[in-house]
C-alpha atoms as a PDB file:
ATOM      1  CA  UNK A   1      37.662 142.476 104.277  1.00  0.00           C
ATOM      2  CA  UNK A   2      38.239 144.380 101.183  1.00  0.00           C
ATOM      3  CA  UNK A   3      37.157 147.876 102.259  1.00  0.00           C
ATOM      4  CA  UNK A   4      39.742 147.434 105.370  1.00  0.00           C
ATOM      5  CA  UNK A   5      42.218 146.810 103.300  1.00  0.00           C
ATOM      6  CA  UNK A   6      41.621 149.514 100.943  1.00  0.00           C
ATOM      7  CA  UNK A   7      41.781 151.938 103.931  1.00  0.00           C
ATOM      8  CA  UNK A   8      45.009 150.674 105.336  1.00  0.00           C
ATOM      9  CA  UNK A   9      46.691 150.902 101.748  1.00  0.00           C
ATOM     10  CA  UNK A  10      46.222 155.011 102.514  1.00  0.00           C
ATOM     11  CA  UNK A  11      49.310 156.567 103.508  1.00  0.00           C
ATOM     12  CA  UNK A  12      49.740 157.701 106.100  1.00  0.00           C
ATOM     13  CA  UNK A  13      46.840 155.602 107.962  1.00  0.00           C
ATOM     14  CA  UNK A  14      46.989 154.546 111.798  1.00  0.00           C
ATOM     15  CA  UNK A  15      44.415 151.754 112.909  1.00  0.00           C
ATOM     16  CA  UNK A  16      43.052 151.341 116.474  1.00  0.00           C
ATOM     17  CA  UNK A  17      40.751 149.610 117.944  1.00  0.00           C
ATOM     18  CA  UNK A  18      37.592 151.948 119.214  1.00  0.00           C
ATOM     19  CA  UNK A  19      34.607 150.670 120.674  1.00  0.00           C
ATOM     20  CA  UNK A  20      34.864 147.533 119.566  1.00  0.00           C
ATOM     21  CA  UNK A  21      35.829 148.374 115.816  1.00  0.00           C
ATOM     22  CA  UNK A  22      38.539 149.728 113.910  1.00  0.00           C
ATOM     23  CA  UNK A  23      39.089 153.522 113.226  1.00  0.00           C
ATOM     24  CA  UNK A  24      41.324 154.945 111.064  1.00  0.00           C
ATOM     25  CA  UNK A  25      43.552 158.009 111.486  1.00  0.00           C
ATOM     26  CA  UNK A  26      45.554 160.071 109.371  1.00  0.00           C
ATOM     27  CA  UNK A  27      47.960 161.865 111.968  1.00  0.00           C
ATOM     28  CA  UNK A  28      45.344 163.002 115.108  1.00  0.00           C
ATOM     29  CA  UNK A  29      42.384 163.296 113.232  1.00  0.00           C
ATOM     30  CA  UNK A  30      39.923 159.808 112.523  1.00  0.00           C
ATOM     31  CA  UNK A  31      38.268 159.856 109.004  1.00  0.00           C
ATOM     32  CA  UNK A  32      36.904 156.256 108.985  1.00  0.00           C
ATOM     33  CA  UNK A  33      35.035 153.848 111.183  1.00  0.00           C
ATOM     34  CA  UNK A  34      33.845 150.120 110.222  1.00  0.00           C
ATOM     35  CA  UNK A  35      30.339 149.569 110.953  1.00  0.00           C
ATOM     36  CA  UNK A  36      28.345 146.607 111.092  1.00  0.00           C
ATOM     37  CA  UNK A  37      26.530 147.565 107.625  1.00  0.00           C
ATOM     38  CA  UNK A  38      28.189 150.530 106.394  1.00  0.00           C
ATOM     39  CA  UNK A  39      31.660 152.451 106.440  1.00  0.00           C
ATOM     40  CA  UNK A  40      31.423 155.305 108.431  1.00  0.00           C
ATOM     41  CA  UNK A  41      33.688 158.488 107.078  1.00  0.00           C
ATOM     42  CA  UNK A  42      34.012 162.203 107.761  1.00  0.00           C
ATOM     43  CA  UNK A  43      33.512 163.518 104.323  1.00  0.00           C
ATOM     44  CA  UNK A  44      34.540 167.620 103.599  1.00  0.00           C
ATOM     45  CA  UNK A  45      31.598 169.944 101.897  1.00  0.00           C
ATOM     46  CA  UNK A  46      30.429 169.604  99.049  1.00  0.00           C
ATOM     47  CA  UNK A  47      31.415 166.131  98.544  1.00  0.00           C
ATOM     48  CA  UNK A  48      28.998 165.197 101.429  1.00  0.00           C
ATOM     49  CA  UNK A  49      26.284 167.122 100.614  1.00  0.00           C
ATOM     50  CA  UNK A  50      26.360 165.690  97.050  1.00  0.00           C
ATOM     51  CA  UNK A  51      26.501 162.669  98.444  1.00  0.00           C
ATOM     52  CA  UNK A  52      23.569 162.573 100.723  1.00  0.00           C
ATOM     53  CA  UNK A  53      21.531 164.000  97.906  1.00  0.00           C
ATOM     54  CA  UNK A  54      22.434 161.558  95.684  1.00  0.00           C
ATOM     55  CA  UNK A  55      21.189 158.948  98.563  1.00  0.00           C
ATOM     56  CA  UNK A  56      24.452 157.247  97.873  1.00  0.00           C
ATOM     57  CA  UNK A  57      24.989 158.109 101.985  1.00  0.00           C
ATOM     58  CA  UNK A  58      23.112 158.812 104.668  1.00  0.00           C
ATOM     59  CA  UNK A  59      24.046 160.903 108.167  1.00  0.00           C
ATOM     60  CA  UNK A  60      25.631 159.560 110.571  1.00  0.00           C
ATOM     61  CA  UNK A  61      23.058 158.681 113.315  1.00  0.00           C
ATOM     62  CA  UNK A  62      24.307 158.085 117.115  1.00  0.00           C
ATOM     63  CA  UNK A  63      21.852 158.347 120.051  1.00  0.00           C
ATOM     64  CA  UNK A  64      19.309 158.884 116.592  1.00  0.00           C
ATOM     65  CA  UNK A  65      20.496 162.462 116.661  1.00  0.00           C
ATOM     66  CA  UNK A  66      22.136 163.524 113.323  1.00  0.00           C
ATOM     67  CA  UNK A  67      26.076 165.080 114.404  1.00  0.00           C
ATOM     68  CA  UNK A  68      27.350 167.528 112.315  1.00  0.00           C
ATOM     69  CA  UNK A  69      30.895 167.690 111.727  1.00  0.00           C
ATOM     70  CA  UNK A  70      30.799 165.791 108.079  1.00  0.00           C
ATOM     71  CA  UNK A  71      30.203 162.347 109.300  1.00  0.00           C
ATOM     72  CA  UNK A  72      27.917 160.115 106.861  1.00  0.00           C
ATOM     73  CA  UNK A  73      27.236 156.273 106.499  1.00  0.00           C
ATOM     74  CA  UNK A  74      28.012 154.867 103.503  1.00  0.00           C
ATOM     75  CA  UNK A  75      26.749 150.865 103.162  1.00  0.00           C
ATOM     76  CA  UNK A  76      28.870 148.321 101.999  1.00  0.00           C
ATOM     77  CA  UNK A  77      26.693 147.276  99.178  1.00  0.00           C
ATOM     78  CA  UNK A  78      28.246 150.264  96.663  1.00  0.00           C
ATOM     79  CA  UNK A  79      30.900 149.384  94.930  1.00  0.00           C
ATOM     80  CA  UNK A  80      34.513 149.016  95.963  1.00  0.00           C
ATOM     81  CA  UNK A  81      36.012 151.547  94.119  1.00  0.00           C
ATOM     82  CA  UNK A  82      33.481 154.240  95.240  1.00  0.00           C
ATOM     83  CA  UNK A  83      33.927 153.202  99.143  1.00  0.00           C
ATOM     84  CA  UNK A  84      37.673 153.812  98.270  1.00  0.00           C
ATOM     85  CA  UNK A  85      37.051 157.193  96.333  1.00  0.00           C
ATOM     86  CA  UNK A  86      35.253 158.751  99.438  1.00  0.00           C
ATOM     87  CA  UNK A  87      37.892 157.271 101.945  1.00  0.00           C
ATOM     88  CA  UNK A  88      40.487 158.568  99.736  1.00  0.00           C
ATOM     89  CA  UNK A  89      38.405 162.270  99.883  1.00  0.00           C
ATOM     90  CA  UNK A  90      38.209 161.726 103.384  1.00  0.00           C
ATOM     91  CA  UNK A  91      41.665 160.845 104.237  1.00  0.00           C
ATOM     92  CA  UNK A  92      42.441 164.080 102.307  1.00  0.00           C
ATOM     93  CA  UNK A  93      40.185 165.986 104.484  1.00  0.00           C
ATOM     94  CA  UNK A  94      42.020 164.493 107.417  1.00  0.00           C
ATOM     95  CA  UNK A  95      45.100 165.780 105.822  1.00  0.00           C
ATOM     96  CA  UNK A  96      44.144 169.352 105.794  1.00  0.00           C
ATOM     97  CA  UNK A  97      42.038 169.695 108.902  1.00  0.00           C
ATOM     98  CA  UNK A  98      43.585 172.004 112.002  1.00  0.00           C
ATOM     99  CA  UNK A  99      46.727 171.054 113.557  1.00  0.00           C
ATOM    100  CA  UNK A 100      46.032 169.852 117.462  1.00  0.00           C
ATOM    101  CA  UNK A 101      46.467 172.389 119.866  1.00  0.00           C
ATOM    102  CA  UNK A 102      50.057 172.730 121.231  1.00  0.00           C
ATOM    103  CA  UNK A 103      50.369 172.250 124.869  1.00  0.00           C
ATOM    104  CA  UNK A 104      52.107 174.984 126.232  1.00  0.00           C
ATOM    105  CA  UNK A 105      53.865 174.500 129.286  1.00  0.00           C
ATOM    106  CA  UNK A 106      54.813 177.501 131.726  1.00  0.00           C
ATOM    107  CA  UNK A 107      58.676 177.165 132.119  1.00  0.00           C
ATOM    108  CA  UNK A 108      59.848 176.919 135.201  1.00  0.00           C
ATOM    109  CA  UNK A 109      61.178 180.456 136.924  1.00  0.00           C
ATOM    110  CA  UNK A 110      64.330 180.883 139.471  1.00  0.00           C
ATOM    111  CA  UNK A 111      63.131 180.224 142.669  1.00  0.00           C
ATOM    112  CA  UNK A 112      63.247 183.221 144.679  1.00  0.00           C
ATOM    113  CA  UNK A 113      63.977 183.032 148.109  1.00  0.00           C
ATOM    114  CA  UNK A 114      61.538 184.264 150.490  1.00  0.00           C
ATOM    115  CA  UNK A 115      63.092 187.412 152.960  1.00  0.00           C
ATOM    116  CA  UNK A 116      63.449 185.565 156.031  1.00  0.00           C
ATOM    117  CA  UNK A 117      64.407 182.307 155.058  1.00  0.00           C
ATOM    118  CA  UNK A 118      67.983 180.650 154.603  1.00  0.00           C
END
């Protein structure tokens, strides 16, 4: 598939498999789903609003509610090199976004010893 391979040309890209398609990471952060129909990317404002009201996209629908969080469908009857464009902008976007949380671990102390014992 053309459009797969075009993502997986992005560096740095990690593929898994999720739900029974491929998503595509850059570092922790996913910016690109296959869909049946349409490729499925987390675009940043105000490339997705232009976007949707160009009807070039449409939102992302799951459980027919509309999420937030930049996610828009974009079928795989546009051209090639404007699938690639927006997963290029999107990859970007991944690039940029907020760093994970750290996990912060409490460090062990001395153990005391308890008056009365030993």
């Amino acid at each position: 598939m053309l459009v797969r391979d075009a993502l997986s040309d992005l560096a740095p890209v990690r593929i898994k498999k999720l739900f029974g398609t491929e998503a595509f990471f850059h570092g922790e952060r996913m910016f690109a789903v296959l869909g049946n129909d349409a490729l499925m990317l987390r675009l940043p404002e105000p490339l997705r609003s232009d976007i949707l009201a160009a009807a070039a996209a449409r939102p992302f629908l799951s459980e027919r509610l509309a999420l937030t969080h930049g996610w828009v469908e974009v079928p795989y009857v546009s051209e090639l090199a404007h699938l690639t464009r927006l997963a290029e902008a999107a990859h970007a976007a991944a690039a940029r976004g907020r760093r994970p949380a750290k996990r912060r671990f409490r460090r062990a102390g001395k153990r005391r010893s308890i008056p009365g014992t030993r």
